[in-house]
Protein backbone atom coordinates (compact mmCIF):
# COMPACT_ATOMS: atom_id res chain seq x y z
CA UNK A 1 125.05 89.42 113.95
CA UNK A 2 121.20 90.50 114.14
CA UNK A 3 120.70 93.98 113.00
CA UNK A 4 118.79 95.98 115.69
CA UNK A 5 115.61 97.81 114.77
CA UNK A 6 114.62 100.74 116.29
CA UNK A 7 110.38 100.54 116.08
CA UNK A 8 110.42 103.77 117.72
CA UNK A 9 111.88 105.56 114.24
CA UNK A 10 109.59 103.56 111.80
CA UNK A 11 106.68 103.80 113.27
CA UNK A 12 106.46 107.69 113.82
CA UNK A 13 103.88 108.86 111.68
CA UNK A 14 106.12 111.36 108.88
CA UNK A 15 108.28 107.85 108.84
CA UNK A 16 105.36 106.13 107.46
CA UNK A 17 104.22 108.71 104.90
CA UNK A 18 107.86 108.49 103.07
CA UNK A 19 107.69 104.84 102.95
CA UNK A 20 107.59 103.40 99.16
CA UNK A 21 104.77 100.68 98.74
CA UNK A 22 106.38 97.42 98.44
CA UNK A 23 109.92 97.25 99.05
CA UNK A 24 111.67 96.15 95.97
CA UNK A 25 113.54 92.76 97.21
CA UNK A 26 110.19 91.96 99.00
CA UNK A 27 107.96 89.96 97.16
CA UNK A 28 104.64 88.04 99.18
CA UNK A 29 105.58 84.40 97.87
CA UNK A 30 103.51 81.80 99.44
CA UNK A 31 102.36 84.23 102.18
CA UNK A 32 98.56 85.72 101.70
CA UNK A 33 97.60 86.62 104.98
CA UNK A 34 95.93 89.52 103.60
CA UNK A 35 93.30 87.26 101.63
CA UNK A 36 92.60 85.87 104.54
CA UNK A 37 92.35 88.66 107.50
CA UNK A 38 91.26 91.41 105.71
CA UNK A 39 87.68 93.04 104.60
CA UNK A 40 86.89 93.41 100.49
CA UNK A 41 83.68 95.20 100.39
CA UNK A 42 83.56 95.03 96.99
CA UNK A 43 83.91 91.42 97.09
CA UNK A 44 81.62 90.89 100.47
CA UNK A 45 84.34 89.11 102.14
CA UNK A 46 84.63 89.67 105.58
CA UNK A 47 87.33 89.67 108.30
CA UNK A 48 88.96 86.24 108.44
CA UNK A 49 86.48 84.85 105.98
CA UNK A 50 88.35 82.68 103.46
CA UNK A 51 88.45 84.52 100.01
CA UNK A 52 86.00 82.73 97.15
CA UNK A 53 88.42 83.69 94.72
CA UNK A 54 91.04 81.74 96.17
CA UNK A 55 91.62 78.60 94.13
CA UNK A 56 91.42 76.51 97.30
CA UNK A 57 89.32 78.54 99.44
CA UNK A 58 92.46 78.76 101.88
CA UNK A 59 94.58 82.13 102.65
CA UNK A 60 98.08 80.24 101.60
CA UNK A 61 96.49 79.71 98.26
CA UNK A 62 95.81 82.72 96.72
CA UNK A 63 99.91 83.33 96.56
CA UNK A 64 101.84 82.97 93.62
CA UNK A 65 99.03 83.34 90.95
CA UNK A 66 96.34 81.23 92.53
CA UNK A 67 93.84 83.83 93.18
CA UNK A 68 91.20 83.35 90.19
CA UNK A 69 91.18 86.97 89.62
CA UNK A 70 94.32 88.60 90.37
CA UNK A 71 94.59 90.33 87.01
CA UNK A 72 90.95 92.35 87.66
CA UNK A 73 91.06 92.14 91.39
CA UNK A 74 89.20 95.23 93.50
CA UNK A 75 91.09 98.42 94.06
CA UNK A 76 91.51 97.51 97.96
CA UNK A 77 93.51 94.35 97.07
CA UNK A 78 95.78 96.09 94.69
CA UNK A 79 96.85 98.64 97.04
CA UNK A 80 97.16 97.41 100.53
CA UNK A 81 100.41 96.11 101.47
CA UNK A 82 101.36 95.09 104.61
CA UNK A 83 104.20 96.84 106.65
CA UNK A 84 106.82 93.89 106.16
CA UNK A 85 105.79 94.10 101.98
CA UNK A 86 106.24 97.80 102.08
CA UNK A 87 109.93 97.35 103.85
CA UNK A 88 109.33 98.44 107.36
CA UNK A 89 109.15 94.95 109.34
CA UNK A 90 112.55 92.88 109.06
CA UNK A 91 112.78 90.17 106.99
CA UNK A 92 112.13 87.39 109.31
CA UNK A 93 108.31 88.83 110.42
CA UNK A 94 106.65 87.89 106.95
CA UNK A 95 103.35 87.35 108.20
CA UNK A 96 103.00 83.79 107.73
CA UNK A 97 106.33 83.32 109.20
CA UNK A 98 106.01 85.79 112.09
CA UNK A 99 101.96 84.72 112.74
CA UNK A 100 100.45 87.95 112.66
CA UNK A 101 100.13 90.51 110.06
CA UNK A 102 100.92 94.23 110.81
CA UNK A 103 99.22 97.49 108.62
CA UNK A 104 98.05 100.84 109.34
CA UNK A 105 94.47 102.58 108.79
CA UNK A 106 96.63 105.98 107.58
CA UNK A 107 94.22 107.74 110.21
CA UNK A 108 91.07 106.98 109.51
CA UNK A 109 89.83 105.77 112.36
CA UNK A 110 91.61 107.95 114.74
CA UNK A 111 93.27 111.69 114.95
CA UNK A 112 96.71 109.83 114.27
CA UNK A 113 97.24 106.80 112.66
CA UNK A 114 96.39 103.21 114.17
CA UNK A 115 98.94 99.74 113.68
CA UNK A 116 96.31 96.62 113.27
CA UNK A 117 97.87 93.37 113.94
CA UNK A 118 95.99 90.90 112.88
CA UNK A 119 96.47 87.28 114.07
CA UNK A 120 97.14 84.49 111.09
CA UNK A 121 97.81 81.76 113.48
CA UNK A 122 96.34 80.59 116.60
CA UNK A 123 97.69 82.04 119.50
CA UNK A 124 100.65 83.91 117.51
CA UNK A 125 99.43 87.44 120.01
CA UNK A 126 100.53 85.51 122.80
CA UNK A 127 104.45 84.59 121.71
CA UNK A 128 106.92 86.83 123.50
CA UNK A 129 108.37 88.80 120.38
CA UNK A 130 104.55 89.30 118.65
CA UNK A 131 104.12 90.83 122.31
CA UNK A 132 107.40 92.49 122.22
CA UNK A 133 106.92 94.07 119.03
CA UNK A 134 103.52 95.12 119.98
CA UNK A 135 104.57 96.77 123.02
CA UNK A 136 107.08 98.80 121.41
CA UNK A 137 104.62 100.26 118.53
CA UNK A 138 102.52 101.20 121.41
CA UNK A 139 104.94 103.25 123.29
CA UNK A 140 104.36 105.48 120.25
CA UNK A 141 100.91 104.46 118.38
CA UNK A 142 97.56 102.96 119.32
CA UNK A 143 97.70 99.55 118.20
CA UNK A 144 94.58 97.42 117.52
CA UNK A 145 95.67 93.82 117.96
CA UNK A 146 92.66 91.31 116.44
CA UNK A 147 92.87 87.52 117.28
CA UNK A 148 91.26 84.58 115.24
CA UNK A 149 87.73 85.12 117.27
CA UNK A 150 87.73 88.74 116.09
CA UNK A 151 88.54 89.97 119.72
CA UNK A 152 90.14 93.15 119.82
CA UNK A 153 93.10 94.45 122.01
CA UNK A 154 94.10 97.75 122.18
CA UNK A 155 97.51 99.18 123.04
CA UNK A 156 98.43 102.99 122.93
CA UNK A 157 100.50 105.61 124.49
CA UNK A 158 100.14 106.32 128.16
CA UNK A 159 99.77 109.58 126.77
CA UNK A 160 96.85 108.90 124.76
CA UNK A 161 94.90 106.54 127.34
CA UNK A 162 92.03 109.29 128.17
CA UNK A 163 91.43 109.61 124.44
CA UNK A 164 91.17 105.64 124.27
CA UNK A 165 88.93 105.65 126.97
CA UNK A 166 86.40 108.09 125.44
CA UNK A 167 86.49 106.28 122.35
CA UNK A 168 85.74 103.25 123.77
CA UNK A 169 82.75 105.01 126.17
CA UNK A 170 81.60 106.93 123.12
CA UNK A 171 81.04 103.22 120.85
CA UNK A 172 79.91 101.47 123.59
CA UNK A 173 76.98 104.06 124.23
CA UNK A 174 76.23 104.31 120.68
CA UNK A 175 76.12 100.19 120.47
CA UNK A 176 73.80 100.20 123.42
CA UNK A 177 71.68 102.87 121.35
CA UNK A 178 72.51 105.15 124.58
């Protein structure tokens, strides 16, 4: 029988905080969604831009020891881990099982912390448990869902809507130089 997750307890914010990084029987194998969907400064690699330090140029190679320099790679790479490496997604949503990879900005962006889901595969934000899952995170965080074109969804609270809203009037006027 399927254990039952409750979202709703891992996701809270002081939840998040006591969370170890990287689980210890989780290990990123052949999955490097990160390589692939993520943003290295230091490295001028941009969102969903294949990294040029992956053997192969392609996201499922840098796994396993492929990535050229692993050993001296940038700060950012060494500490992000995803939410199913640090232990708080069940086993069966490895990102490139599950399609999608979920993190959190630790509240940088907003006055509480943000879940971005990233998409890995094409059209993964549109299966019925991606949705599910997102829908559940939102009841209780914003969530910042990013497809393959770089087109961004955002999900929050009902209680938090009006401070979504002003966000979203506040970058839009500054992007129109407003």
């Amino acid at each position: 029988m399927k254990k039952k997750v409750n979202y709703q307890s891992l996701f809270r914010k002081n939840q998040r905080k006591k969370v170890k990084i990287a689980a210890k029987n989780r290990k990123c194998e052949q999955c490097a969604a990160c390589c692939f969907t993520m943003v290295v400064e230091d490295l001028g690699k941009g969102q969903y831009e294949d990294c040029k330090f992956c053997k192969d140029s392609s996201a499922n190679d840098c796994a396993n020891g492929r990535c050229k320099i692993y050993l001296n790679r940038p700060d950012a790479c060494e500490a992000f881990a995803c939410l199913w490496l640090q232990g708080i997604m069940p086993l069966e949503c490895r990102p490139d099982k599950f399609g999608v990879m979920l993190y959190t900005d630790d509240g940088t962006r907003l006055k509480q912390g943000v879940v971005i889901v990233n998409e890995i595969e094409e059209l993964a934000l549109e299966k019925p448990e991606v949705l599910a899952l997102i829908k559940k995170i939102s009841q209780i965080e914003i969530v910042y869902a990013v497809d393959l074109d770089k087109k961004l969804k955002i999900y929050c609270p009902e209680s938090r809507r009006s401070e979504i809203d002003e966000l979203i009037k506040q970058r839009t006027e500054r992007s129109e130089g407003k």
